[in-house]
N, C-alpha and C. Protein backbone atom coordinates (compact mmCIF):
# COMPACT_ATOMS: atom_id res chain seq x y z
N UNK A 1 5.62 -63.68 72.36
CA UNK A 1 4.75 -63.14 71.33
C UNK A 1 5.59 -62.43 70.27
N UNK A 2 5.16 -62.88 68.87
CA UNK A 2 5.70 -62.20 67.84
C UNK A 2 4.64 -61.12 67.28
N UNK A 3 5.35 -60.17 66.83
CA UNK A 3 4.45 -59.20 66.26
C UNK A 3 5.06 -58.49 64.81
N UNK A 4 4.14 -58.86 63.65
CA UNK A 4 4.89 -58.65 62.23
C UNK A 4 4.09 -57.32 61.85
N UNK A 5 4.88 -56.62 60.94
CA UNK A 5 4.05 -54.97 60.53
C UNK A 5 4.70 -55.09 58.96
N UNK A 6 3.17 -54.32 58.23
CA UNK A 6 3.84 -54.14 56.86
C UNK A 6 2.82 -52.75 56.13
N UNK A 7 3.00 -52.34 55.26
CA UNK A 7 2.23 -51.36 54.78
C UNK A 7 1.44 -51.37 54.00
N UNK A 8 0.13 -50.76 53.88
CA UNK A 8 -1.13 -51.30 53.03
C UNK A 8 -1.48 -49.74 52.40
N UNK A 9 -1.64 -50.54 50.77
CA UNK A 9 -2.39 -48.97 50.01
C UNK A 9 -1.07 -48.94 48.72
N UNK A 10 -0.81 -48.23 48.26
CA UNK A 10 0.18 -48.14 46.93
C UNK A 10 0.10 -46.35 47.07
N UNK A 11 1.76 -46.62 46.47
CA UNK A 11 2.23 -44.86 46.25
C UNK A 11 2.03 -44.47 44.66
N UNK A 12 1.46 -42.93 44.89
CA UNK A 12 1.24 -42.50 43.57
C UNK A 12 1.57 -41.20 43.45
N UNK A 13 2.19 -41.02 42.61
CA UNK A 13 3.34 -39.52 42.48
C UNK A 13 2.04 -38.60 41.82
N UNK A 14 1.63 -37.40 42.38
CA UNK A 14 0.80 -36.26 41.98
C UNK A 14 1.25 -34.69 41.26
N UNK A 15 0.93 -34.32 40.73
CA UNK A 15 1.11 -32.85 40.90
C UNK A 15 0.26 -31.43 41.01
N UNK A 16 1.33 -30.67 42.04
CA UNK A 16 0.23 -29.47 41.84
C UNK A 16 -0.09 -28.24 40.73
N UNK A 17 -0.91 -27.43 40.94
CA UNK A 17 -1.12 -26.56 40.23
C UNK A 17 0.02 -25.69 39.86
N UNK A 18 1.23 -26.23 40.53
CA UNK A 18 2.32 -25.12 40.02
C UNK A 18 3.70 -26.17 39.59
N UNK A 19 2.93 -27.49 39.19
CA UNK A 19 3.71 -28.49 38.42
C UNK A 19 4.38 -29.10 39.93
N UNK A 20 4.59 -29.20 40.49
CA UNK A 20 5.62 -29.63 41.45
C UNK A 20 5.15 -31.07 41.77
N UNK A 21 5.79 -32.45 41.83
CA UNK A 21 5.21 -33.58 41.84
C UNK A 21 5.15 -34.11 43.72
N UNK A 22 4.21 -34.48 43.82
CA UNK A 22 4.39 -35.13 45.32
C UNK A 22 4.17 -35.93 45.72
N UNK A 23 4.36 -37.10 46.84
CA UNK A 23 3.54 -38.20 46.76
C UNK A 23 2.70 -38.24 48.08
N UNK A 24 1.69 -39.47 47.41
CA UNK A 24 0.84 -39.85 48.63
C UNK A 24 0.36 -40.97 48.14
N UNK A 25 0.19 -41.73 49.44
CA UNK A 25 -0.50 -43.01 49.35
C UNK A 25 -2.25 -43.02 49.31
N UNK A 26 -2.50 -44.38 48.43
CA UNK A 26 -3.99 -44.52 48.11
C UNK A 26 -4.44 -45.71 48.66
N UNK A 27 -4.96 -45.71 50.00
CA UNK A 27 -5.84 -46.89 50.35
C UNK A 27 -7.51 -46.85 50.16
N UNK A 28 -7.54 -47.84 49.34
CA UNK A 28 -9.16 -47.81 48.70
C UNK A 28 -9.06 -46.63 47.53
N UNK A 29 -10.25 -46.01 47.98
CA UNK A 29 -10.25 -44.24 47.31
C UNK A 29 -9.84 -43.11 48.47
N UNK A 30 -8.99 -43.72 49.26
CA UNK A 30 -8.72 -42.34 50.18
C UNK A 30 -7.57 -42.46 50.03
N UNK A 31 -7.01 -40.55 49.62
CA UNK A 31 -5.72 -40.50 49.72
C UNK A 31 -5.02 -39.63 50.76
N UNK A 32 -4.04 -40.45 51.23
CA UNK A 32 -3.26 -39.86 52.47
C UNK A 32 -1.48 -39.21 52.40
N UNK A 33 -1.65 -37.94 52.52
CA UNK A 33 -0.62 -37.73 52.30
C UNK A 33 0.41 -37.60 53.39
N UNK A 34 1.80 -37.33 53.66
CA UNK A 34 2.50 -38.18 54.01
C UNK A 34 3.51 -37.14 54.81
N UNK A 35 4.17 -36.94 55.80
CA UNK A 35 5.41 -36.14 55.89
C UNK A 35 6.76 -36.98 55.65
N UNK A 36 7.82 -36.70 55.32
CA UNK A 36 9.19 -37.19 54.94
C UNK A 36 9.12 -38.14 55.64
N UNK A 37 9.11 -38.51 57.11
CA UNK A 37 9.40 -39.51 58.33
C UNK A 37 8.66 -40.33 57.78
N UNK A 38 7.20 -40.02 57.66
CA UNK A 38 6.09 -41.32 57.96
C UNK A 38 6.08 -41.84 56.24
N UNK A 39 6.44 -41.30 55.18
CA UNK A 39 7.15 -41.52 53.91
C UNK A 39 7.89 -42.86 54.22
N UNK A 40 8.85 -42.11 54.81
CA UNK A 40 9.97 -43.02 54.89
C UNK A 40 10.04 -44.35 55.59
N UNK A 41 9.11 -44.60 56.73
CA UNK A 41 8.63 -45.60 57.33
C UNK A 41 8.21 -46.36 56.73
N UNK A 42 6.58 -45.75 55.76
CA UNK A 42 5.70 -46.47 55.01
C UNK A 42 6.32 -47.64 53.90
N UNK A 43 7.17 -46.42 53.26
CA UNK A 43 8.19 -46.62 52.51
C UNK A 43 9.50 -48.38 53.00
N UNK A 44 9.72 -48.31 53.90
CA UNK A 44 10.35 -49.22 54.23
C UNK A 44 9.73 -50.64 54.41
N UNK A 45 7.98 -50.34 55.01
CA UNK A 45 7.51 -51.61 55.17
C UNK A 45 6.73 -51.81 54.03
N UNK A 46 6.42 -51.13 52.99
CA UNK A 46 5.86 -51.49 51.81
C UNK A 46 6.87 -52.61 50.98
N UNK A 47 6.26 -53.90 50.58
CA UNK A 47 6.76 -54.92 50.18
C UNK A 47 7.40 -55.56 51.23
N UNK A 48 7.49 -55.32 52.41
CA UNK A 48 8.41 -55.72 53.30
C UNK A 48 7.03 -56.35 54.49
N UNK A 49 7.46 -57.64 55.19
CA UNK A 49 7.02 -57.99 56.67
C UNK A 49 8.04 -58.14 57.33
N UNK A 50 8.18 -57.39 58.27
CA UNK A 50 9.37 -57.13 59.61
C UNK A 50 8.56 -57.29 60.96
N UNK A 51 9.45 -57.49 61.59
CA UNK A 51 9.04 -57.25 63.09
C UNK A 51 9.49 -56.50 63.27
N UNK A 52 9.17 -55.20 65.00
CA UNK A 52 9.32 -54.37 65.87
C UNK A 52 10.75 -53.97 65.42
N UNK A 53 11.80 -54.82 65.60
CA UNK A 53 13.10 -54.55 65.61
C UNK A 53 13.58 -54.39 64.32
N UNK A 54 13.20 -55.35 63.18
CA UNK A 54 13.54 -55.00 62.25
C UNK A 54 12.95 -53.56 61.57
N UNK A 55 12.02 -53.30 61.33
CA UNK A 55 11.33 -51.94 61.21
C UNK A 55 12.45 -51.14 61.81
N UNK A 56 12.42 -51.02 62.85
CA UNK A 56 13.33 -49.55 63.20
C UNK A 56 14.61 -49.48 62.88
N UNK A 57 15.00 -50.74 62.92
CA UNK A 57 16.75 -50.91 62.12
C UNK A 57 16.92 -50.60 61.16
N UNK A 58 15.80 -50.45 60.12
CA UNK A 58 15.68 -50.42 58.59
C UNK A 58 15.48 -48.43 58.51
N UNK A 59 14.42 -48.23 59.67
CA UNK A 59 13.68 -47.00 59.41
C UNK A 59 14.94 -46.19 60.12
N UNK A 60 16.14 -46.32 60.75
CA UNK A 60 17.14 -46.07 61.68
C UNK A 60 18.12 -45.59 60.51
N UNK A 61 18.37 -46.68 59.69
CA UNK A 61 19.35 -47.08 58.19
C UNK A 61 18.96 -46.18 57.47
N UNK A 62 17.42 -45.90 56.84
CA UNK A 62 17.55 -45.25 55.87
C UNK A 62 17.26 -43.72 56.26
N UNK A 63 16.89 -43.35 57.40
CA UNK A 63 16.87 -41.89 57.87
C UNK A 63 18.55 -41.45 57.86
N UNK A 64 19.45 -42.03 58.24
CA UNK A 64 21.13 -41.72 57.88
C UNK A 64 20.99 -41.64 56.53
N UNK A 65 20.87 -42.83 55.73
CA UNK A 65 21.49 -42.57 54.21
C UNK A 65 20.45 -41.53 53.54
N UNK A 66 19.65 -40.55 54.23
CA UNK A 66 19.06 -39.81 53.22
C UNK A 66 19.55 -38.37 54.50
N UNK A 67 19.97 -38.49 55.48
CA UNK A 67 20.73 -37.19 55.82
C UNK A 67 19.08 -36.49 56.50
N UNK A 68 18.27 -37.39 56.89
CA UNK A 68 17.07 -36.20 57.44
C UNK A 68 16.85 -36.60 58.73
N UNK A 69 17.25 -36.81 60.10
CA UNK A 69 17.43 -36.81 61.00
C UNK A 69 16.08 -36.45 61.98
N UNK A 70 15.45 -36.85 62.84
CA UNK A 70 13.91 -36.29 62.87
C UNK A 70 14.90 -36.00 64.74
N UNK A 71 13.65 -34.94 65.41
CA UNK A 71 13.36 -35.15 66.60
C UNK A 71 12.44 -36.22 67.77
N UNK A 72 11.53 -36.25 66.94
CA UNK A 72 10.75 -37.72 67.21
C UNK A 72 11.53 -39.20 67.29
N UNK A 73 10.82 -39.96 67.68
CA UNK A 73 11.39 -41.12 67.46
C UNK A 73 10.65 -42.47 66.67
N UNK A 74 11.32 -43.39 66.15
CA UNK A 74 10.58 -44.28 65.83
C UNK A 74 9.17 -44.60 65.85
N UNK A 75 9.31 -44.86 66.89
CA UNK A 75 7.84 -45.28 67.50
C UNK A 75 6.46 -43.99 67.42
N UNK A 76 6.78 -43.18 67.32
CA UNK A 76 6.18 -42.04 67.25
C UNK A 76 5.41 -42.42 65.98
N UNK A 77 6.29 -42.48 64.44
CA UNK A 77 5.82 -42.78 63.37
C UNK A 77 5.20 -43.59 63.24
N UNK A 78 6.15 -45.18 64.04
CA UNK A 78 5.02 -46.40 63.93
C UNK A 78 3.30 -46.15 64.08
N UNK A 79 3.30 -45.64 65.28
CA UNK A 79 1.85 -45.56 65.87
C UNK A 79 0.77 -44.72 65.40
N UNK A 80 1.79 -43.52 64.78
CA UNK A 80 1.08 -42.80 63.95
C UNK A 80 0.22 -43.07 62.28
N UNK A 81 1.18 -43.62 61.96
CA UNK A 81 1.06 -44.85 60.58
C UNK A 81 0.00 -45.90 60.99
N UNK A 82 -0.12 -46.46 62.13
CA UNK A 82 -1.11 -47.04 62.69
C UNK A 82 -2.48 -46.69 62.50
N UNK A 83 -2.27 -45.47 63.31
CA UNK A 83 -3.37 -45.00 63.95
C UNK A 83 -4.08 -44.76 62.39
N UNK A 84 -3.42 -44.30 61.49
CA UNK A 84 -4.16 -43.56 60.13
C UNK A 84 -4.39 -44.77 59.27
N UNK A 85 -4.00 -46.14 59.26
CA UNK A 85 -4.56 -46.89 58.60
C UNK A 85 -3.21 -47.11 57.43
N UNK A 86 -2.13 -46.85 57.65
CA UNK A 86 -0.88 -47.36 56.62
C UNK A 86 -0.91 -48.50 56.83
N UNK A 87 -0.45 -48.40 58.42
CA UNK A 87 0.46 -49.77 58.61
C UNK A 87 -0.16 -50.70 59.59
N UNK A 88 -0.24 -52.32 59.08
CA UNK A 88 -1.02 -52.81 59.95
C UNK A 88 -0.38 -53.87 60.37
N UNK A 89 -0.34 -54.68 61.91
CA UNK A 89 0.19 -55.92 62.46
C UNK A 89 -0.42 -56.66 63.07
N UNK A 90 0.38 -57.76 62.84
CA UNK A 90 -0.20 -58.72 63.21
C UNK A 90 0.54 -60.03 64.59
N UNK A 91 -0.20 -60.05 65.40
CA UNK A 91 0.64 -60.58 66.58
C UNK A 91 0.44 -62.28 66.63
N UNK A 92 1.45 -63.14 66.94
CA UNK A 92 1.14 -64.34 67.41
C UNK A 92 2.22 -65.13 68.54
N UNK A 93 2.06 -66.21 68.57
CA UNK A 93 2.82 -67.16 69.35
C UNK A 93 4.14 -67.48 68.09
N UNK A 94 3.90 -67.65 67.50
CA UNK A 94 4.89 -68.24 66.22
C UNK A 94 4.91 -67.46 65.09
N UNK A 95 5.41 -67.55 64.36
CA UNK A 95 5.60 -66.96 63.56
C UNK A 95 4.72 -66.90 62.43
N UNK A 96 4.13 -68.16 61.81
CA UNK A 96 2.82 -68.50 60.91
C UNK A 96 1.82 -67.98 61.40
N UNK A 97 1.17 -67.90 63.15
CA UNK A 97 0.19 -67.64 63.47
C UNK A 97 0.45 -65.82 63.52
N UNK A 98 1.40 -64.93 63.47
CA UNK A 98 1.60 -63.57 63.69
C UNK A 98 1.09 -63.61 62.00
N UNK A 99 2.15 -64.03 61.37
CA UNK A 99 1.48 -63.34 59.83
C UNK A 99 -0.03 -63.73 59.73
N UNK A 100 -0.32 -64.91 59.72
CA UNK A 100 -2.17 -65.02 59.52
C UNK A 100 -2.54 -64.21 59.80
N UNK A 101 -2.14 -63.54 61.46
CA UNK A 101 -3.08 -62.27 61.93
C UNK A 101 -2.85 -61.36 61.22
N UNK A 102 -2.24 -60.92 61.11
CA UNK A 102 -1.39 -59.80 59.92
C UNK A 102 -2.01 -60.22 58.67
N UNK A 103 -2.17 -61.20 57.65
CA UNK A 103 -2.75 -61.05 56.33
C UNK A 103 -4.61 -61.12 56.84
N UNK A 104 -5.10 -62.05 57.65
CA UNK A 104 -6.39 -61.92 57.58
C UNK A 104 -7.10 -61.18 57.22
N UNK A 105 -6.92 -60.25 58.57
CA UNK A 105 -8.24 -58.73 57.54
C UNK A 105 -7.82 -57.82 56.68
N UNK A 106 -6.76 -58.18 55.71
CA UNK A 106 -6.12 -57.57 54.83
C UNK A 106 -6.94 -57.91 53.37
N UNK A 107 -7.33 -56.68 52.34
CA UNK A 107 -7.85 -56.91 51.06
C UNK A 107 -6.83 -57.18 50.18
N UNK A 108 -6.77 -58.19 49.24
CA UNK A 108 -5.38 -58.33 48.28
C UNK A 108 -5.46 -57.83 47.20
N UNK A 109 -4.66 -56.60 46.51
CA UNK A 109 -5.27 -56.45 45.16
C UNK A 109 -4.03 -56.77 44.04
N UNK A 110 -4.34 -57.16 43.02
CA UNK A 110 -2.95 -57.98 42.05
C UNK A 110 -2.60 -56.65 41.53
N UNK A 111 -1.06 -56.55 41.39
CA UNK A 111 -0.56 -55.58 40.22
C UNK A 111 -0.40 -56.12 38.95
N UNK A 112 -1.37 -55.56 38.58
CA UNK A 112 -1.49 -55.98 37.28
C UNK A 112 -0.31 -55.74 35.76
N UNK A 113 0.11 -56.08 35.20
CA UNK A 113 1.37 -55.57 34.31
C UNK A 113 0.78 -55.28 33.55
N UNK A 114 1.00 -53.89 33.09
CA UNK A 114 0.50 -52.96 32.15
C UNK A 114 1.95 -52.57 31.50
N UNK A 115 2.06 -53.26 30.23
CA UNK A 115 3.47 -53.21 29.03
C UNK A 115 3.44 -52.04 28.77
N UNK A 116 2.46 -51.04 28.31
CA UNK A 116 2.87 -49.83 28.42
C UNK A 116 3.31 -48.65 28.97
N UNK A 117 3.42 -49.07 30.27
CA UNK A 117 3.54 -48.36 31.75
C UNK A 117 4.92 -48.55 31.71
N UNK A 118 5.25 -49.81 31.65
CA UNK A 118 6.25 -50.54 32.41
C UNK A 118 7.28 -49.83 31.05
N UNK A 119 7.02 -49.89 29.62
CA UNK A 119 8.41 -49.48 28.92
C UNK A 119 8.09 -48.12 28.75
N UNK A 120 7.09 -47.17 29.01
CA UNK A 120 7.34 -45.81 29.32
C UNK A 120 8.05 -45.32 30.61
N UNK A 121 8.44 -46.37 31.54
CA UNK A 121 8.99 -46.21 32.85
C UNK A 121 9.96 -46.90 32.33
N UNK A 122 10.60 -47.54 31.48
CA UNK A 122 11.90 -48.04 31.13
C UNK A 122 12.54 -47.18 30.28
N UNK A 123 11.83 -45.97 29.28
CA UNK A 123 12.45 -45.33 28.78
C UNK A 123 12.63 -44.26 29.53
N UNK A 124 11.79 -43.34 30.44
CA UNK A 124 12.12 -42.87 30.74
C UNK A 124 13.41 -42.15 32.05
N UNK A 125 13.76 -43.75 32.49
CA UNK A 125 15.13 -44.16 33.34
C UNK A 125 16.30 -44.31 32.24
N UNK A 126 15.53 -44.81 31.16
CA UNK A 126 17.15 -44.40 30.24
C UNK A 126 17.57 -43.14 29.58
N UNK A 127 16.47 -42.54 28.88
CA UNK A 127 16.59 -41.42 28.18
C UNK A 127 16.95 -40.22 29.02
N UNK A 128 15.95 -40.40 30.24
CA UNK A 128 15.82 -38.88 30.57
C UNK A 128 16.81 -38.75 31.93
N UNK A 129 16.78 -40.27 33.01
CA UNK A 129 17.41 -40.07 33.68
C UNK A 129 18.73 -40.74 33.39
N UNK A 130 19.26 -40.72 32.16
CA UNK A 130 20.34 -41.72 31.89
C UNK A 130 20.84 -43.04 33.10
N UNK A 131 19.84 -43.89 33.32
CA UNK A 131 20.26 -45.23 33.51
C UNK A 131 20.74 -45.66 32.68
N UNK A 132 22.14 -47.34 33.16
CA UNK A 132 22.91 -48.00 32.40
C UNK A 132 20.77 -48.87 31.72
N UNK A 133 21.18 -49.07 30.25
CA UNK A 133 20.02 -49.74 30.07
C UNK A 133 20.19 -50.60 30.48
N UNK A 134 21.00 -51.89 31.48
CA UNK A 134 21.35 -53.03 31.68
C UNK A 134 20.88 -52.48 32.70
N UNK A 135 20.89 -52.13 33.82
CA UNK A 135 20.68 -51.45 35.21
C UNK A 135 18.85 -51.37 34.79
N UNK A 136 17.96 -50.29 33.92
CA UNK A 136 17.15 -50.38 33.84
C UNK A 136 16.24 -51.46 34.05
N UNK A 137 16.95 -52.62 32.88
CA UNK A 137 16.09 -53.68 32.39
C UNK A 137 16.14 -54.39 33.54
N UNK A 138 17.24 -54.88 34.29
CA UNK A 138 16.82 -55.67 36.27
C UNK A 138 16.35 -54.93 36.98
N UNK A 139 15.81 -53.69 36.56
CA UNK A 139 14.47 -53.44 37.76
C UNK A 139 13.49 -53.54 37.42
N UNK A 140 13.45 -53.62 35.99
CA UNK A 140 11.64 -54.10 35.76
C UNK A 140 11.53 -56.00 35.51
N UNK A 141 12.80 -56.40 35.68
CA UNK A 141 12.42 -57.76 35.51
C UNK A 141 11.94 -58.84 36.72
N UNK A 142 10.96 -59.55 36.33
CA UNK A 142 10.06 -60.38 37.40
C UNK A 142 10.84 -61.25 38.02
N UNK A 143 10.83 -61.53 39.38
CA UNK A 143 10.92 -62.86 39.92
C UNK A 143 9.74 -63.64 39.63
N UNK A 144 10.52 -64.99 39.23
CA UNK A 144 10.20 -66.00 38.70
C UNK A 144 9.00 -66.48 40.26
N UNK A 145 8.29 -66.96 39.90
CA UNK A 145 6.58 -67.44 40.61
C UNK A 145 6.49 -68.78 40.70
N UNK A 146 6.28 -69.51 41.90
CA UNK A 146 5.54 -70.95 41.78
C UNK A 146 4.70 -71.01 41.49
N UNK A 147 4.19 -72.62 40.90
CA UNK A 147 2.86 -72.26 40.34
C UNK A 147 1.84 -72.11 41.32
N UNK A 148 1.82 -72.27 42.57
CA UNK A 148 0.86 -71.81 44.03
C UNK A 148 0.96 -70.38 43.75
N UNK A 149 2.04 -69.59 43.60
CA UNK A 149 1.85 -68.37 43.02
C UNK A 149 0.99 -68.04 42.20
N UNK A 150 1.24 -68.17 41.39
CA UNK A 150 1.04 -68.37 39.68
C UNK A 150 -0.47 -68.48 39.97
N UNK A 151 -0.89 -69.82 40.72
CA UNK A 151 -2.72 -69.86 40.81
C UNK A 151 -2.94 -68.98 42.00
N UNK A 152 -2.63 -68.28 42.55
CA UNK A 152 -3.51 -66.91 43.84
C UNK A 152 -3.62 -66.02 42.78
N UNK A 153 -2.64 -65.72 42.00
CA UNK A 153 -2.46 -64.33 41.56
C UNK A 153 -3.52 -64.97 40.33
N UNK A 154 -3.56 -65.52 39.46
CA UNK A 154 -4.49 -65.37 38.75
C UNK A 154 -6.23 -65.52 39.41
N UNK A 155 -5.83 -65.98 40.81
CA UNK A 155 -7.43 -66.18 41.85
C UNK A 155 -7.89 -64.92 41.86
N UNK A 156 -6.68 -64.16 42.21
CA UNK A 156 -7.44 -62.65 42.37
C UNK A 156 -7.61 -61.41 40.93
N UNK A 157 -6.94 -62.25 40.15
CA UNK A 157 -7.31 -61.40 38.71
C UNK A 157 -7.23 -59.96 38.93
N UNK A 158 -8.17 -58.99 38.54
CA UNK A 158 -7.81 -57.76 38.24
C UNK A 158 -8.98 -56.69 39.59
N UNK A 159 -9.54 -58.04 40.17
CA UNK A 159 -10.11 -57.37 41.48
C UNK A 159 -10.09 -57.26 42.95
N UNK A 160 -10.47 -56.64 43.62
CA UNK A 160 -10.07 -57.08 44.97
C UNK A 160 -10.26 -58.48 46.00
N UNK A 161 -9.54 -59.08 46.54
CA UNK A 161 -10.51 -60.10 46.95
C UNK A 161 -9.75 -60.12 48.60
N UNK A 162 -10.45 -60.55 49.77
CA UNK A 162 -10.45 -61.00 51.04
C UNK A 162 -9.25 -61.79 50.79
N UNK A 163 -8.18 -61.61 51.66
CA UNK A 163 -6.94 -62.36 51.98
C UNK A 163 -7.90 -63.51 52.82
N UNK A 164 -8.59 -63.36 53.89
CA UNK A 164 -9.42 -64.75 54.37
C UNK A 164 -9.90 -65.16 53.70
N UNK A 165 -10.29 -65.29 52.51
CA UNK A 165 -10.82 -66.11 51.44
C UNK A 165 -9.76 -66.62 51.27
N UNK A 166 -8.43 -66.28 50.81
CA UNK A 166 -7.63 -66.93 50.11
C UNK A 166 -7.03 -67.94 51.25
N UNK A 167 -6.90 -67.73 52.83
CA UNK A 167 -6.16 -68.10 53.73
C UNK A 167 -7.47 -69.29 54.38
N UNK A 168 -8.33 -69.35 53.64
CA UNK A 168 -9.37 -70.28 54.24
C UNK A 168 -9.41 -71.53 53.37
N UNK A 169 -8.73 -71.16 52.53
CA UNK A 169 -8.88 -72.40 51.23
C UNK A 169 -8.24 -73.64 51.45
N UNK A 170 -9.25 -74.23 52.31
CA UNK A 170 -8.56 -75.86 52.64
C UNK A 170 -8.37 -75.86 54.21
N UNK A 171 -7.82 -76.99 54.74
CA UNK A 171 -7.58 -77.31 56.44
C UNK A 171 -7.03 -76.37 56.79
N UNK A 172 -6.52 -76.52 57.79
CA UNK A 172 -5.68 -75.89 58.95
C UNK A 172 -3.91 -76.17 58.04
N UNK A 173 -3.37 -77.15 57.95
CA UNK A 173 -2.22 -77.06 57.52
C UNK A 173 -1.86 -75.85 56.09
N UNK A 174 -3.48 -76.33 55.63
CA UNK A 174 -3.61 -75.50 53.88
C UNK A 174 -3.26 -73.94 54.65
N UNK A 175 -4.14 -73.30 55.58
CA UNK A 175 -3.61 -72.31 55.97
C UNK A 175 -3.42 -71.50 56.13
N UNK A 176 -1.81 -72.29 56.76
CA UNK A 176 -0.96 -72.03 57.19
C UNK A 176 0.40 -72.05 55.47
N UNK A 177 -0.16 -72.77 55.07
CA UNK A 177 0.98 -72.62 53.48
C UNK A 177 0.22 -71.84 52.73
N UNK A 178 -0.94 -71.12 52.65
CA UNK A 178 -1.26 -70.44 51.57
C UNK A 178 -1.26 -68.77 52.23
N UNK A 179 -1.14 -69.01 53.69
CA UNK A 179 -0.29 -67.45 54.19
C UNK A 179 0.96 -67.62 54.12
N UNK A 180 1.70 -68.19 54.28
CA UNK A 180 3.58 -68.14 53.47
C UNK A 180 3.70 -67.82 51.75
N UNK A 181 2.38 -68.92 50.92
CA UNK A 181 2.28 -67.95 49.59
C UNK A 181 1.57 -67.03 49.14
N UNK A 182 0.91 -66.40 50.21
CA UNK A 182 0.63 -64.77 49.75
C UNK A 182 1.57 -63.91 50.39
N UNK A 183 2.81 -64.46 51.15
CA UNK A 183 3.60 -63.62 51.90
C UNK A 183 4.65 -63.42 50.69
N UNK A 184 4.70 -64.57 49.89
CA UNK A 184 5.50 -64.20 48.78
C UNK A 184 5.42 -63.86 47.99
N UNK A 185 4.23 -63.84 47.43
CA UNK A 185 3.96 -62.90 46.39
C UNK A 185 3.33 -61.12 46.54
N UNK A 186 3.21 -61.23 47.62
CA UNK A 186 3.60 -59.67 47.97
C UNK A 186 5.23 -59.25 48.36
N UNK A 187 5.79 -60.47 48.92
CA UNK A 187 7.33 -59.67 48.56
C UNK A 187 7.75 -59.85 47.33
N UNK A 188 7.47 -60.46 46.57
CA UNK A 188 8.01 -60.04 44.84
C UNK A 188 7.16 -59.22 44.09
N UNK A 189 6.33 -58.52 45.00
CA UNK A 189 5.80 -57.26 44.73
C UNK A 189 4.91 -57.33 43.42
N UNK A 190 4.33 -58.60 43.39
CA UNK A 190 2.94 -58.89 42.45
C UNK A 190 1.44 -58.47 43.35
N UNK A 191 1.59 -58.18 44.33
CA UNK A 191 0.26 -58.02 45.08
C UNK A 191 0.39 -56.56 45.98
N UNK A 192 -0.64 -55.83 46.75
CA UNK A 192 -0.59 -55.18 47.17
C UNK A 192 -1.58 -55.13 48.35
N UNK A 193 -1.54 -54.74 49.74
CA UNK A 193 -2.68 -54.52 50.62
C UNK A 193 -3.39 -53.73 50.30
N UNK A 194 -4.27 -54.03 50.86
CA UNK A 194 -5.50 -52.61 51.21
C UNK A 194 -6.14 -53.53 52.62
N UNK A 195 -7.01 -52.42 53.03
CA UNK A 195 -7.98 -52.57 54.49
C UNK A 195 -8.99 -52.65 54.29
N UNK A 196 -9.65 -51.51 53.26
CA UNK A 196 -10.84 -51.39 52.45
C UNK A 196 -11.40 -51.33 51.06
C-alpha cells in the first residue's frame, strides 16, 4: 500500500493591531492558524505530493536549515495537520490509484493571475528587499502548460469545482490521466486544494 499526503487551503500573511504580520492558512472561509512546526510541515506539502517518507525527509531538511529543532516528532505534526483539516491522503495499491484517492474528495480552486499583484510583489522584492531583478523575474515566471492543462484550468475558471468532476470525465483509463493532469497543474502551482 501506497499512501500520498499534500496540503489543502492557501497561505495569507495578516496583521495585528500592533502592525506585526503573521500567517495563517484559509480553507474555505475558515482560518487556521498555525505554530512554527505545523507551518513548516504545511509549508512543505503545499504544492508538493509525497509519501510518508518523503514528507519527513523534507520536514527533517527544512527544520535543520531554519535552526528550530522541536521536541515532538514528525508524526506528531502529521496527524495533527490531519486531524485539523490541512493535510489530506490518499492511500492505494499503486500509485495512480493512491493519488485518485488523494485528489477525489478534494475541491480545486484556479489561481487566478492577477498582473497587479504579481508586479506589486515584483517590485516589492526588488526595491524594498533588494532582489537581483533577474532573480525576481524567475520567480514569478510560469511553467509552460499542456494544452490538457491549459483546458482543466480554464474548466475551472475563477470558481470552485469537485476534483471528481474533473477525475470522472471519460472511462476508466481517462481517469486515471486526468488525475496525473491535475497532479500537474497543482505542482506548477496554477491550482490549489480545498475540502470545503
Amino acid at each position: 500500500m501506497l499512501t500520498l499526503y499534500t496540503a489543502v487551503g492557501k497561505l495569507q500573511i495578516r496583521k495585528n493591531s500592533a502592525g506585526k504580520e503573521y500567517p495563517l492558512v484559509m480553507v474555505g472561509e475558515k482560518e487556521r492558524t498555525l505554530t512554527p512546526y505545523e507551518m513548516l510541515l504545511w509549508s512543505s506539502l503545499s504544492w508538493n505530493i509525497l509519501t510518508f517518507d518523503e514528507t519527513r525527509a523534507l520536514f527533517y531538511e527544512r527544520e535543520q536549515e531554519m535552526h528550530i529543532l522541536s521536541d515532538l516528532d514528525f508524526e506528531y505534526y502529521l496527524k495533527r495537520l490531519i486531524f485539523r483539516g490541512l493535510v489530506v491522503s490518499g492511500t492505494g495499491y499503486s500509485g495512480i490509484s493512491a493519488l485518485h484517492q488523494l485528489l477525489a474528495p478534494l475541491y480545486v480552486h484556479s489561481c487566478a493571475d492577477r498582473l497587479l499583484e504579481k508586479l506589486a510583489a515584483l517590485a516589492d522584492m526588488v526595491c524594498l528587499q533588494h532582489y537581483p531583478l533577474r532573480t525576481a523575474v524567475r520567480i514569478f515566471r510560469k511553467e509552460k502548460l499542456t494544452v490538457e492543462e491549459k483546458l482543466l484550468i480554464g474548466r475551472c475558471g475563477p470558481k470552485r469545482i469537485a476534483a471528481s468532476e474533473i477525475l470522472e470525465y471519460g472511462e476508466a483509463p481517462d481517469q486515471h490521466r486526468m488525475a496525473a493532469v491535475l497532479a500537474g497543474v497543482y505542482l506548477k502551482r496554477q491550482v490549489i486544494f480545498e475540502t470545503f
